[in-house]
PDB file of N, CA and C in Angstrom:
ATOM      1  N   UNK A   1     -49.563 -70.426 -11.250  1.00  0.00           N
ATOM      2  CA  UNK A   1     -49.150 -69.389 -10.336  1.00  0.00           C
ATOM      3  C   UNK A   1     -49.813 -68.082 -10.708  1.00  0.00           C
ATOM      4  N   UNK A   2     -50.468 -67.321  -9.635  1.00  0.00           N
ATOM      5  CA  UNK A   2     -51.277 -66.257  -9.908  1.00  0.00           C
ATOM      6  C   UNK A   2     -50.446 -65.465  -8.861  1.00  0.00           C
ATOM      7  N   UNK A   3     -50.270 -63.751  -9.750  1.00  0.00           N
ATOM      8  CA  UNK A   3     -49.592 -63.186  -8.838  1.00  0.00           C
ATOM      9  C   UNK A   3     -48.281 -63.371  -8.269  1.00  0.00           C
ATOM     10  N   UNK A   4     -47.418 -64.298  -8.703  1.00  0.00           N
ATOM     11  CA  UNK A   4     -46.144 -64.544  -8.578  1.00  0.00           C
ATOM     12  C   UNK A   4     -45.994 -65.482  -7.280  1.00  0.00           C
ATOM     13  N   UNK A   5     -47.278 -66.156  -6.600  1.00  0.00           N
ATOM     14  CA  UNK A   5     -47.466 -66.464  -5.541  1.00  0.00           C
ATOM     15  C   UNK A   5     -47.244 -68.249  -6.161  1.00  0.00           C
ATOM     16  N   UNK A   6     -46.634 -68.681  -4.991  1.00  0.00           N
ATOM     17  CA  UNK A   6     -46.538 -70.363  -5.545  1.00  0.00           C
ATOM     18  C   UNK A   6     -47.489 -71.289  -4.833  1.00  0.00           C
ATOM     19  N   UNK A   7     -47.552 -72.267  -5.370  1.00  0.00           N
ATOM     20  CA  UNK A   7     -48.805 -72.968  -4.359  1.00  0.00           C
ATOM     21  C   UNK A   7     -50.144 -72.602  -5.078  1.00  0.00           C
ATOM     22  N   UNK A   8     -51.244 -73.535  -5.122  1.00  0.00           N
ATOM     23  CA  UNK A   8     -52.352 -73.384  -5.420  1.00  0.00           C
ATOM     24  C   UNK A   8     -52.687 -72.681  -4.555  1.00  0.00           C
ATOM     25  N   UNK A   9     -54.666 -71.760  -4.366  1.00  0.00           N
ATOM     26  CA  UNK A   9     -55.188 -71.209  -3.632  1.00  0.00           C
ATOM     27  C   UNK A   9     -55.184 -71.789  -2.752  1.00  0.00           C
ATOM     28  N   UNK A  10     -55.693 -73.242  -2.576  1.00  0.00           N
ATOM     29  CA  UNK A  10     -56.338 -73.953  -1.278  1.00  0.00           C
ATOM     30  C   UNK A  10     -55.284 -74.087  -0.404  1.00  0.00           C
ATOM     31  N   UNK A  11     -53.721 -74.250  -1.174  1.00  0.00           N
ATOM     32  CA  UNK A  11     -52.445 -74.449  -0.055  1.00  0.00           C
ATOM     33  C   UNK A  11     -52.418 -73.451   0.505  1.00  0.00           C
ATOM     34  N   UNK A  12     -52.839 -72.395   0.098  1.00  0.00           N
ATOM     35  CA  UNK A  12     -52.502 -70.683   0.458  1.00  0.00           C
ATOM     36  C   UNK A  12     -53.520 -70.571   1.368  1.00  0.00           C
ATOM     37  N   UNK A  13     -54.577 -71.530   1.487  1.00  0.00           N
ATOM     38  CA  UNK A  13     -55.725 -70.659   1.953  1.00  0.00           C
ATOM     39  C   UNK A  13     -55.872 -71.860   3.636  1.00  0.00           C
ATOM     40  N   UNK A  14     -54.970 -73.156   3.241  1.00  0.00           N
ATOM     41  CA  UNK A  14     -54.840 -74.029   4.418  1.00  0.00           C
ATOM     42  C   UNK A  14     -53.587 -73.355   4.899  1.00  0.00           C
ATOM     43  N   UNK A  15     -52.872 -72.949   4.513  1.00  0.00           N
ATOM     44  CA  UNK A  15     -51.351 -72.130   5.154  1.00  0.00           C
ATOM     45  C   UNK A  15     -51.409 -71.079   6.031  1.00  0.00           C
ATOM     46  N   UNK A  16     -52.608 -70.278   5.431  1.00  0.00           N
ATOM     47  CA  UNK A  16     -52.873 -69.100   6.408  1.00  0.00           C
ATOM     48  C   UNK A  16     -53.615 -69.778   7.654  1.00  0.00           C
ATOM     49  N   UNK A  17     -54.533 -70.668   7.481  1.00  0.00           N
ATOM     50  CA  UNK A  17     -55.671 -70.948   8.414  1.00  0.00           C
ATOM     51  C   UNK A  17     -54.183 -71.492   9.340  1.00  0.00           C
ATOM     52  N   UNK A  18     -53.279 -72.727   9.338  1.00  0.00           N
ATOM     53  CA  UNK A  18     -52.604 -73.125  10.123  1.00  0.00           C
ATOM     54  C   UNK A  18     -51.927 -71.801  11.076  1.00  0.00           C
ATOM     55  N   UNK A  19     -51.408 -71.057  10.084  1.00  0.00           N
ATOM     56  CA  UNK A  19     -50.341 -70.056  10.695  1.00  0.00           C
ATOM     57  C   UNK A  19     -51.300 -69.044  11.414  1.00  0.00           C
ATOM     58  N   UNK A  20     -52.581 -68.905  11.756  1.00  0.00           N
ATOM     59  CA  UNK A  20     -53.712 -67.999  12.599  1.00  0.00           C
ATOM     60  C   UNK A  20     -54.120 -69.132  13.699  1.00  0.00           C
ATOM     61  N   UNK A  21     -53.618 -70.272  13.486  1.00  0.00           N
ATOM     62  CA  UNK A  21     -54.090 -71.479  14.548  1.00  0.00           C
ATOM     63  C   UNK A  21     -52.941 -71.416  15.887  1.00  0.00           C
ATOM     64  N   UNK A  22     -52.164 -71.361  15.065  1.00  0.00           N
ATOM     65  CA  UNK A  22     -50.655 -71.193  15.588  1.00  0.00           C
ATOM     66  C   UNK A  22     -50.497 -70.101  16.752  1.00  0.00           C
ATOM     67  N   UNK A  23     -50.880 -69.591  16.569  1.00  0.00           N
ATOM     68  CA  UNK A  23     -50.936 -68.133  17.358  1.00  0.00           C
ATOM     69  C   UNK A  23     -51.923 -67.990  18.574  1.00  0.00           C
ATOM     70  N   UNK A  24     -53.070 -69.109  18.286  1.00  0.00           N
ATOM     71  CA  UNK A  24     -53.721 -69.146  19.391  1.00  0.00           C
ATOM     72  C   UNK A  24     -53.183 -69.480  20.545  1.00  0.00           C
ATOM     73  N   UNK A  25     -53.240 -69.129  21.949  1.00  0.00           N
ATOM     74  CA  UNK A  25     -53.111 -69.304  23.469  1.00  0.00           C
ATOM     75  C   UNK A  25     -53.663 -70.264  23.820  1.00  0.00           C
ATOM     76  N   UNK A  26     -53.476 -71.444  23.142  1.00  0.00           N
ATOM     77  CA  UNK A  26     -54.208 -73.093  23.502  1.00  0.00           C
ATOM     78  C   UNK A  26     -53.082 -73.483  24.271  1.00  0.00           C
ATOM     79  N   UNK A  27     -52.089 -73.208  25.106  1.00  0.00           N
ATOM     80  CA  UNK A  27     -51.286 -74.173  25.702  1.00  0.00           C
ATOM     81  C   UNK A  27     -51.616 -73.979  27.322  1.00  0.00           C
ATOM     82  N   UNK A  28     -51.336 -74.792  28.412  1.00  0.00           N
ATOM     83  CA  UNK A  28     -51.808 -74.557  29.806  1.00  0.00           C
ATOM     84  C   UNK A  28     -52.855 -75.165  30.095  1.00  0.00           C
ATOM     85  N   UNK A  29     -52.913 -74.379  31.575  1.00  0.00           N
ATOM     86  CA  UNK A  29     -53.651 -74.960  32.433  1.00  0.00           C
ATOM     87  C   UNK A  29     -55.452 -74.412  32.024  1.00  0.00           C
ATOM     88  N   UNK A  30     -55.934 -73.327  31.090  1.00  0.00           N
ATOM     89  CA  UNK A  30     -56.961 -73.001  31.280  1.00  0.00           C
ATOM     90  C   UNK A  30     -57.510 -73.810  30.189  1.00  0.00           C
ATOM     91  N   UNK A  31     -56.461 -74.121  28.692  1.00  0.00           N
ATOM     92  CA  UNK A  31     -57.273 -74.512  27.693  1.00  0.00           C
ATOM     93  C   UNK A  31     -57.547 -76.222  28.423  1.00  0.00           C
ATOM     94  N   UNK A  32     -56.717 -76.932  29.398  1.00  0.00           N
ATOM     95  CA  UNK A  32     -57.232 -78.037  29.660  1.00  0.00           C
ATOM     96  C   UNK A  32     -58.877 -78.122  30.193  1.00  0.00           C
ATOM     97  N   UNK A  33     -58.750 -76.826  31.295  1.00  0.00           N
ATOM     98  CA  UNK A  33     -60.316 -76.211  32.067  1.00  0.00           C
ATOM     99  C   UNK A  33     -61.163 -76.406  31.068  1.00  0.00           C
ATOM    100  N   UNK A  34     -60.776 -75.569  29.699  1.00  0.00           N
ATOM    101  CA  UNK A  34     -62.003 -75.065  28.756  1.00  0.00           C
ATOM    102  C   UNK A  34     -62.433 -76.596  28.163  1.00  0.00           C
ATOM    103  N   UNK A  35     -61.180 -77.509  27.706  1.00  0.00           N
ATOM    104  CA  UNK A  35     -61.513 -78.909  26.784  1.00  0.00           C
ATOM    105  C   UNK A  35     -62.395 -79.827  27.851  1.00  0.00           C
ATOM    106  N   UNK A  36     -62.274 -79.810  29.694  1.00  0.00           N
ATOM    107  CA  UNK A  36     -62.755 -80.628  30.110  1.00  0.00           C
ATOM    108  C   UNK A  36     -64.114 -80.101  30.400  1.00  0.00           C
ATOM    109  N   UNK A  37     -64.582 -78.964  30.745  1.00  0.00           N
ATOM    110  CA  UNK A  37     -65.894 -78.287  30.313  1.00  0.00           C
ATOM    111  C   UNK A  37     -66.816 -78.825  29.252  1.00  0.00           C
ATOM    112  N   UNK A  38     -65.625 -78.552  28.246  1.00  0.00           N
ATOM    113  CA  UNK A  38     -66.829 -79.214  26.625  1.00  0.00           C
ATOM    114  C   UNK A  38     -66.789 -80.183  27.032  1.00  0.00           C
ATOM    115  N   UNK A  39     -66.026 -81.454  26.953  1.00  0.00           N
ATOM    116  CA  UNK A  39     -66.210 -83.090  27.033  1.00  0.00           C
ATOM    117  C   UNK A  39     -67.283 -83.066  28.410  1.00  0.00           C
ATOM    118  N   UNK A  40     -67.365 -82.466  29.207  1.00  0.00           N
ATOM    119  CA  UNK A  40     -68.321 -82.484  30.201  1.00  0.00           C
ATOM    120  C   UNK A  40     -70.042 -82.357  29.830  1.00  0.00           C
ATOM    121  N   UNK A  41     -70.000 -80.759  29.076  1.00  0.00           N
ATOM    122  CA  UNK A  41     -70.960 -80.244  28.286  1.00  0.00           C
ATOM    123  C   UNK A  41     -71.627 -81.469  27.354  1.00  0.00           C
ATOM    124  N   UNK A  42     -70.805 -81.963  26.744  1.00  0.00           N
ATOM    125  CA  UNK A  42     -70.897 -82.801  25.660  1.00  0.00           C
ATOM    126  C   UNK A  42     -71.417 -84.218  26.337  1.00  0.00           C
ATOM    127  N   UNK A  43     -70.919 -84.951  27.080  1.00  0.00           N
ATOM    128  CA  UNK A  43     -71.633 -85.720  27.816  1.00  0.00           C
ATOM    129  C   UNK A  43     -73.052 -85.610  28.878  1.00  0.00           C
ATOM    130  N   UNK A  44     -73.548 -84.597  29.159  1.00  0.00           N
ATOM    131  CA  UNK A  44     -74.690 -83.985  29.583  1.00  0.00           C
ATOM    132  C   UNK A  44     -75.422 -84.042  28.928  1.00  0.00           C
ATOM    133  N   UNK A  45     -75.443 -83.423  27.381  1.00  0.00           N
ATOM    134  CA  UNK A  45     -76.269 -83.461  26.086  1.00  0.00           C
ATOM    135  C   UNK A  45     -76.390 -84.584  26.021  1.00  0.00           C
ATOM    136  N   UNK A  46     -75.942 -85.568  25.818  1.00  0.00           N
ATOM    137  CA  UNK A  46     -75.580 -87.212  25.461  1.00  0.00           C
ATOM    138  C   UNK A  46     -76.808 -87.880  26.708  1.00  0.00           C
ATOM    139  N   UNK A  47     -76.327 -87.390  27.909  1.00  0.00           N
ATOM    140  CA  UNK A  47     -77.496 -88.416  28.543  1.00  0.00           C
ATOM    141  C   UNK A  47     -78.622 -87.727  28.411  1.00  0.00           C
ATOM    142  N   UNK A  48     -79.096 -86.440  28.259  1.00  0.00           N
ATOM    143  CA  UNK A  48     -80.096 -85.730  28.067  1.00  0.00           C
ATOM    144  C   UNK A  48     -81.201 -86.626  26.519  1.00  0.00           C
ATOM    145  N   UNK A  49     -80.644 -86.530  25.855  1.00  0.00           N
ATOM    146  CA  UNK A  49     -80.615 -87.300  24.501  1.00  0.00           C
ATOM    147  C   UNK A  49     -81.076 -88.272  24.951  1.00  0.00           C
ATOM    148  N   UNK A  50     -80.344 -89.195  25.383  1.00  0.00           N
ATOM    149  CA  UNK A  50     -80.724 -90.496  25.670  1.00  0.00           C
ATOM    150  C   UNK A  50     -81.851 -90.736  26.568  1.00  0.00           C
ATOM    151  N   UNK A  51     -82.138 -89.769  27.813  1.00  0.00           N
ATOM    152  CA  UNK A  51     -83.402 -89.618  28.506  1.00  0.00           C
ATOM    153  C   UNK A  51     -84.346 -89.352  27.775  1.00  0.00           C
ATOM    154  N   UNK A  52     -84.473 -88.520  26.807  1.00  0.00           N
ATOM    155  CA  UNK A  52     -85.469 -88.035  26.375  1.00  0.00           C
ATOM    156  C   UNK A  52     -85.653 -89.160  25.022  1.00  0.00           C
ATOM    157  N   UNK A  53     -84.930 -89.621  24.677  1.00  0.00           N
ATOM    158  CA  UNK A  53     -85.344 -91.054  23.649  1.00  0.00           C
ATOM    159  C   UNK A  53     -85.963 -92.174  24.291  1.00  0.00           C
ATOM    160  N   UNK A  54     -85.445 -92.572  25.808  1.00  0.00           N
ATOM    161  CA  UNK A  54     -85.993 -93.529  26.213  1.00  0.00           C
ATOM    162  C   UNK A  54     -87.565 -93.213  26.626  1.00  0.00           C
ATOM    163  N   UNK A  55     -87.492 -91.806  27.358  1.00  0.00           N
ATOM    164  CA  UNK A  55     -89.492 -91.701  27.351  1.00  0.00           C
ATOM    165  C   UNK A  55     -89.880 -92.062  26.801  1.00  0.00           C
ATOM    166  N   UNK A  56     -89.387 -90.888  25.342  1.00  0.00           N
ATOM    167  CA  UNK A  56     -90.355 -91.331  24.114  1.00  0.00           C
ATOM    168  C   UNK A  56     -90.547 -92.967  23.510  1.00  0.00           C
ATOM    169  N   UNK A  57     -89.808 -93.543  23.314  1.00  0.00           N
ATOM    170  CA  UNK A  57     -89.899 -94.769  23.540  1.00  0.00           C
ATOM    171  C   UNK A  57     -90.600 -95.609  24.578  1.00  0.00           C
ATOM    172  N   UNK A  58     -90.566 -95.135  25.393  1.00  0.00           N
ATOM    173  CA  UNK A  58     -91.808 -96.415  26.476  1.00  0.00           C
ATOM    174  C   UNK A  58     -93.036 -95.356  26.078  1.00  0.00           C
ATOM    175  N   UNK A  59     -93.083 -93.899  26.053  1.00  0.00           N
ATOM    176  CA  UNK A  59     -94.397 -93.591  25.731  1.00  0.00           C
ATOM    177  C   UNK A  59     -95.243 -94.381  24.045  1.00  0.00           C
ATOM    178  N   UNK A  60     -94.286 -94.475  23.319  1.00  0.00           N
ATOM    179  CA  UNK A  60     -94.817 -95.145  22.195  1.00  0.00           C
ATOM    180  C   UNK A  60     -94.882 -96.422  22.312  1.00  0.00           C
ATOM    181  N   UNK A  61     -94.264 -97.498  22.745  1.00  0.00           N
ATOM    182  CA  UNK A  61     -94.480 -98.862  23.269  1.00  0.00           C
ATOM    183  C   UNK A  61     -95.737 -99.539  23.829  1.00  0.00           C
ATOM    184  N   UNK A  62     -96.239 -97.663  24.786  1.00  0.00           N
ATOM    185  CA  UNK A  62     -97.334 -98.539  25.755  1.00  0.00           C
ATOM    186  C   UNK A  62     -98.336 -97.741  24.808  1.00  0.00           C
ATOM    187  N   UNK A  63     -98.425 -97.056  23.796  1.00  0.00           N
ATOM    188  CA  UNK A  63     -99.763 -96.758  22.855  1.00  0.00           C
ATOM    189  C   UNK A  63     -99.489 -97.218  21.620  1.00  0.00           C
ATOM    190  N   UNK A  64     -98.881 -98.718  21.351  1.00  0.00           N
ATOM    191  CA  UNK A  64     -99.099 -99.885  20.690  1.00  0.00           C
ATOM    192  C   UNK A  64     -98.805 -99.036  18.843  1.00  0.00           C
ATOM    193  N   UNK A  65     -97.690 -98.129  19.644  1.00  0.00           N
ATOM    194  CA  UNK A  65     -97.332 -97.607  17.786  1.00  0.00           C
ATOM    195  C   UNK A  65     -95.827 -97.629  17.546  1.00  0.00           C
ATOM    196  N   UNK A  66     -95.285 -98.547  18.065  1.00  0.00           N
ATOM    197  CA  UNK A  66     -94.161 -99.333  17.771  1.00  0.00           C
ATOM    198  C   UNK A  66     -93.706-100.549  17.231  1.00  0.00           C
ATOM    199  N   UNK A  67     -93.127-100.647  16.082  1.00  0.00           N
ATOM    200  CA  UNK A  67     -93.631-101.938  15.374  1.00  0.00           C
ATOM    201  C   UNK A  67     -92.434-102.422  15.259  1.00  0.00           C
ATOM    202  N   UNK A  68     -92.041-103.895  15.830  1.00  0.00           N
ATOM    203  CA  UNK A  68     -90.431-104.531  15.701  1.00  0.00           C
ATOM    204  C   UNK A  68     -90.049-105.348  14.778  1.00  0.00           C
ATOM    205  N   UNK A  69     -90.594-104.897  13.553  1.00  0.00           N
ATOM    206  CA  UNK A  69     -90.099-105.442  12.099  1.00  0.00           C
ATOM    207  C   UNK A  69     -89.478-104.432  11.450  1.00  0.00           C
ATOM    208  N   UNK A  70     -88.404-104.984  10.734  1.00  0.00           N
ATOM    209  CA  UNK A  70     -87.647-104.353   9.816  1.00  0.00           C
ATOM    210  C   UNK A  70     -88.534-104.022   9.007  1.00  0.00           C
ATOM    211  N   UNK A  71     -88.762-103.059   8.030  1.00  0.00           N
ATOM    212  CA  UNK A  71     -89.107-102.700   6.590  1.00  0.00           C
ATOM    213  C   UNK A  71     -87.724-103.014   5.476  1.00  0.00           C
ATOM    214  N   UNK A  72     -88.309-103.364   4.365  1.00  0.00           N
ATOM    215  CA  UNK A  72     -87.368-103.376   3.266  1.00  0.00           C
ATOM    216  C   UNK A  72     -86.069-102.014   3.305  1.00  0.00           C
ATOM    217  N   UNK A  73     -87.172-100.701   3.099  1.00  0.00           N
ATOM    218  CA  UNK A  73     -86.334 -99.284   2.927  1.00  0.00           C
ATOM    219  C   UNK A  73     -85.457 -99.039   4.547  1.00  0.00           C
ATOM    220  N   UNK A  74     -85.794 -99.794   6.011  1.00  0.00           N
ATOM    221  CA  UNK A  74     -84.697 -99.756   6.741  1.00  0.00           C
ATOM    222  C   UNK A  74     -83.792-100.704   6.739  1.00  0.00           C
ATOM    223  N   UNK A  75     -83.811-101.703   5.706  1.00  0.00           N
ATOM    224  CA  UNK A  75     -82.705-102.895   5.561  1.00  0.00           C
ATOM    225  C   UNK A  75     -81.553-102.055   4.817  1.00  0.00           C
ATOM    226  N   UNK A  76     -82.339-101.310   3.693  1.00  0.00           N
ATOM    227  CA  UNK A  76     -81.499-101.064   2.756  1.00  0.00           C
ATOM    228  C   UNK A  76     -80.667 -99.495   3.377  1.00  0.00           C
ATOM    229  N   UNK A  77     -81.561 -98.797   3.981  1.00  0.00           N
ATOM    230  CA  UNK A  77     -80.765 -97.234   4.555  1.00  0.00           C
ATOM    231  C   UNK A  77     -79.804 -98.096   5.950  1.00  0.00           C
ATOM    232  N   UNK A  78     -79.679 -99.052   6.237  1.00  0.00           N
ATOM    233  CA  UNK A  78     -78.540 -99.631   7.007  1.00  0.00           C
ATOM    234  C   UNK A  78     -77.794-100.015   6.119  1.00  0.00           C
ATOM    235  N   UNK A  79     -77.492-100.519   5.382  1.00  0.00           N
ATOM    236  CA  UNK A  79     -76.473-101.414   4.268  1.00  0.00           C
ATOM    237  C   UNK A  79     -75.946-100.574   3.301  1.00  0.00           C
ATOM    238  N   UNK A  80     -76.444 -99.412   3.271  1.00  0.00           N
ATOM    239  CA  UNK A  80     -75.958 -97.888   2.662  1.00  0.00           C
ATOM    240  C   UNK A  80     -74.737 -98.063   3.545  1.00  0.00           C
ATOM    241  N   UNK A  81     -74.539 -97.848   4.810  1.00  0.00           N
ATOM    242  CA  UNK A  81     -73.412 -97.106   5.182  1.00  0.00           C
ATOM    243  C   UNK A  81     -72.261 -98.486   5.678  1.00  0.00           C
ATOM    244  N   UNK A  82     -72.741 -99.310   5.025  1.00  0.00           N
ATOM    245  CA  UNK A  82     -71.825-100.603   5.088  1.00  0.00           C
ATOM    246  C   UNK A  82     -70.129-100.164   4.913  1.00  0.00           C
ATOM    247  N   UNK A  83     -70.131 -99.792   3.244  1.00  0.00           N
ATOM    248  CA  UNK A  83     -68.396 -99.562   3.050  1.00  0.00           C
ATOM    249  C   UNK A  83     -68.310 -98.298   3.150  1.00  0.00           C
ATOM    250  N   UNK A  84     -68.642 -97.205   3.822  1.00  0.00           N
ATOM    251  CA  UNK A  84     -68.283 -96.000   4.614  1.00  0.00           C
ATOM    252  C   UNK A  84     -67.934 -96.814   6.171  1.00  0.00           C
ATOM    253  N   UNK A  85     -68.310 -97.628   6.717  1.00  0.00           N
ATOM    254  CA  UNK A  85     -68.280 -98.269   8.269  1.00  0.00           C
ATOM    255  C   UNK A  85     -66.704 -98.803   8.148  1.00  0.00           C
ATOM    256  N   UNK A  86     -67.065 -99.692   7.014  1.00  0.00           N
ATOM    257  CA  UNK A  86     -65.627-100.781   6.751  1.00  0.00           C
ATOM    258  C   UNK A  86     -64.142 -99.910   6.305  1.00  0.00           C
ATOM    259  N   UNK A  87     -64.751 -99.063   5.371  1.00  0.00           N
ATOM    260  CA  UNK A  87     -63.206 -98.291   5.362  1.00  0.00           C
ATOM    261  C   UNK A  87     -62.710 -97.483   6.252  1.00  0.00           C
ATOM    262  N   UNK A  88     -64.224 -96.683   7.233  1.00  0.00           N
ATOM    263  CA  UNK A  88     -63.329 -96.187   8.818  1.00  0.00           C
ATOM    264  C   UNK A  88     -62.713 -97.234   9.020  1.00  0.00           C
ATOM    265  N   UNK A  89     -62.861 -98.579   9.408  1.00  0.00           N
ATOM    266  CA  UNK A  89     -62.467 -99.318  10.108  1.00  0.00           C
ATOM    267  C   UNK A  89     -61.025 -99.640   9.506  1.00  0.00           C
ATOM    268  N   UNK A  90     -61.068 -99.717   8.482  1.00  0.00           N
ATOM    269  CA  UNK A  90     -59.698-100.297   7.561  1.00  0.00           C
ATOM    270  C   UNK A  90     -58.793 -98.979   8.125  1.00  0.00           C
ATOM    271  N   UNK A  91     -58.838 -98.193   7.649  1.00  0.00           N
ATOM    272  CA  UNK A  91     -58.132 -96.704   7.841  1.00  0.00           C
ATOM    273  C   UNK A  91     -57.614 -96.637   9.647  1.00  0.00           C
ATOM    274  N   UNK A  92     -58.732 -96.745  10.515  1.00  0.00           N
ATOM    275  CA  UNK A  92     -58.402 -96.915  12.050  1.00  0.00           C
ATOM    276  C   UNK A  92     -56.816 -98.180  12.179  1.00  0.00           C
ATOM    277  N   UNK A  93     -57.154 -99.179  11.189  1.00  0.00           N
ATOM    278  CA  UNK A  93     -56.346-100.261  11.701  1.00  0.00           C
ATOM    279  C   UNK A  93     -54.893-100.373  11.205  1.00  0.00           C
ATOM    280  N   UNK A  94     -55.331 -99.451   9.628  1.00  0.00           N
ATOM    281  CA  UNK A  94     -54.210 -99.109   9.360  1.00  0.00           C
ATOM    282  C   UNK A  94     -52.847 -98.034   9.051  1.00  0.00           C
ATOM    283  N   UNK A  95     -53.609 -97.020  10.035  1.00  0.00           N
ATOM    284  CA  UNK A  95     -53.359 -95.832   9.854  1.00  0.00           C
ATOM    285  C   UNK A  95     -53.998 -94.734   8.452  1.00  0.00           C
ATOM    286  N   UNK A  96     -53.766 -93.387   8.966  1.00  0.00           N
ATOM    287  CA  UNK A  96     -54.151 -92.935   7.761  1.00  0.00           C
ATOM    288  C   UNK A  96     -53.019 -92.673   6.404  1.00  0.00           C
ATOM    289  N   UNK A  97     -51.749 -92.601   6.269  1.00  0.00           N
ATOM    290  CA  UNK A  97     -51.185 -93.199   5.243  1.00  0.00           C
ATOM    291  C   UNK A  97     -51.251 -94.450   4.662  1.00  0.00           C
ATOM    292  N   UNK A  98     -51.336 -95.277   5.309  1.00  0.00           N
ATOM    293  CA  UNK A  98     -51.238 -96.446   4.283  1.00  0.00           C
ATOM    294  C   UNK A  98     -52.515 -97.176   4.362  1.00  0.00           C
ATOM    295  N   UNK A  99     -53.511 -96.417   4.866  1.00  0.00           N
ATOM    296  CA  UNK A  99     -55.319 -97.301   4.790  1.00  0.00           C
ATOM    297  C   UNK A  99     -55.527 -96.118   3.403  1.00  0.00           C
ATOM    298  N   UNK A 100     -54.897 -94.663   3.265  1.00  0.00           N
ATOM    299  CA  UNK A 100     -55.318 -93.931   2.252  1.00  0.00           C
ATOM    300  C   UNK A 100     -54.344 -94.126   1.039  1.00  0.00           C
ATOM    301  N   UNK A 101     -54.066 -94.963   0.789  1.00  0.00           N
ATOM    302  CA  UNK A 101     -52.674 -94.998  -0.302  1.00  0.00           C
ATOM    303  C   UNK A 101     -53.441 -95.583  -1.392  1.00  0.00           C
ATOM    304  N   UNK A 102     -54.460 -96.254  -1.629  1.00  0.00           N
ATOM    305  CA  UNK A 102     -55.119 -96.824  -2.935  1.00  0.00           C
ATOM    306  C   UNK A 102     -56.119 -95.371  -3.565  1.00  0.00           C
ATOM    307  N   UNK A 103     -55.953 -94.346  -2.562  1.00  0.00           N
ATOM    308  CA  UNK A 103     -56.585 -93.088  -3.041  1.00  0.00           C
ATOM    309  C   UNK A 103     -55.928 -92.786  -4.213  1.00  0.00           C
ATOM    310  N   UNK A 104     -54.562 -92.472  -4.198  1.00  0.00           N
ATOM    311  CA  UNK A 104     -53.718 -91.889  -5.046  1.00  0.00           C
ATOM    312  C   UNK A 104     -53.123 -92.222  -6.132  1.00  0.00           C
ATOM    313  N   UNK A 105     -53.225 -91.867  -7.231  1.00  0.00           N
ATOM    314  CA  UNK A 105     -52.628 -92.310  -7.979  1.00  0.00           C
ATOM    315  C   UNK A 105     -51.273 -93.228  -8.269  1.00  0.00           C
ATOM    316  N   UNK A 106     -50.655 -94.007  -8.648  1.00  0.00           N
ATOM    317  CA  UNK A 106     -49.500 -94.834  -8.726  1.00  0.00           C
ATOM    318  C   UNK A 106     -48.244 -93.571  -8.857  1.00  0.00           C
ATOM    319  N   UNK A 107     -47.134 -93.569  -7.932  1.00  0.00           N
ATOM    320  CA  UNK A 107     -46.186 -92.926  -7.809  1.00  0.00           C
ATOM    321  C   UNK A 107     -46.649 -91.378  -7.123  1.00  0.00           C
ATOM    322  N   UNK A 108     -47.678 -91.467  -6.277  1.00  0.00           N
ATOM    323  CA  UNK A 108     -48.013 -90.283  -5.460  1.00  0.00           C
ATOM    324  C   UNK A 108     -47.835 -90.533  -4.002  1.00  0.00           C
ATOM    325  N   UNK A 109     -47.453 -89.958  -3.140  1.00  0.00           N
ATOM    326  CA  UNK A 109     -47.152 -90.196  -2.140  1.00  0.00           C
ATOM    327  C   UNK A 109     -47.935 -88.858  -0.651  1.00  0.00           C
ATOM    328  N   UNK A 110     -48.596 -89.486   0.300  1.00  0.00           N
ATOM    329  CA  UNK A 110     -48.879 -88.419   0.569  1.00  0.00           C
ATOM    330  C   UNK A 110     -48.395 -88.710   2.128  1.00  0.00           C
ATOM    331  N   UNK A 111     -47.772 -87.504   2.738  1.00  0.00           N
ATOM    332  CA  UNK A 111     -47.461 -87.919   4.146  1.00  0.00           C
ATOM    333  C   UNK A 111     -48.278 -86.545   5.048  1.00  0.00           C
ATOM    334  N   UNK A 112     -48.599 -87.146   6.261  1.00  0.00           N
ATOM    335  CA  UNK A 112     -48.986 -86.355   7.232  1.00  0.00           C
ATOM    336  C   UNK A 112     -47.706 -85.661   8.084  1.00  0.00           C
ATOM    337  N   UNK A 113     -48.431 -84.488   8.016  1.00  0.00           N
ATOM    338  CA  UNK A 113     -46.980 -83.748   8.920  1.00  0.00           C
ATOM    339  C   UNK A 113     -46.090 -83.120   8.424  1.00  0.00           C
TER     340      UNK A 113
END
């Protein structure tokens, strides 16, 4: 305890951030306007992306500098993110308390909320 204050910094420093969140004017009819805007925005970028990958792709296809073999170093930078994939997945299926409970030490308990 520093300053007579209880709680580590980071609780102090996630406590304030919540209680300035809190206060924001996110409820109604405009913040729905503003969220379906972004998800809109955000899907625009997405096919934009994807247009502009597929050119490039048939432009490299038809000047014969596309090659459809794996390399060793892209076998292995896929199989990197193997058990980062599998524990989203574990965690999705089993919630995040009890997919995160082998995090913690024996007799720690952590709840959301």
């Amino acid at each position: 305890m520093e300053n007579g204050r209880k709680g580590s910094r980071r609780e102090r420093i996630v406590a304030t951030v919540f209680f300035y969140a809190r206060k924001l004017p996110l409820k109604g009819r405009p913040t729905r306007i503003l969220i379906t805007c972004c998800y809109v925005a955000l899907l625009l970028l997405w096919l934009v992306l994807f247009a502009f990958h597929f050119y490039l792709y048939s432009f490299f296809t038809r000047s014969q500098l596309v090659s459809t073999t794996w390399s060793l170093g892209q076998i292995i930078a896929v199989t990197v993110w193997v058990p980062s994939i599998v524990e989203y997945l574990y965690i999705l299926r089993e919630g995040i308390e009890e997919g995160s409970k082998y995090r913690y030490p024996p007799g720690v308990q952590a709840r959301i909320g």
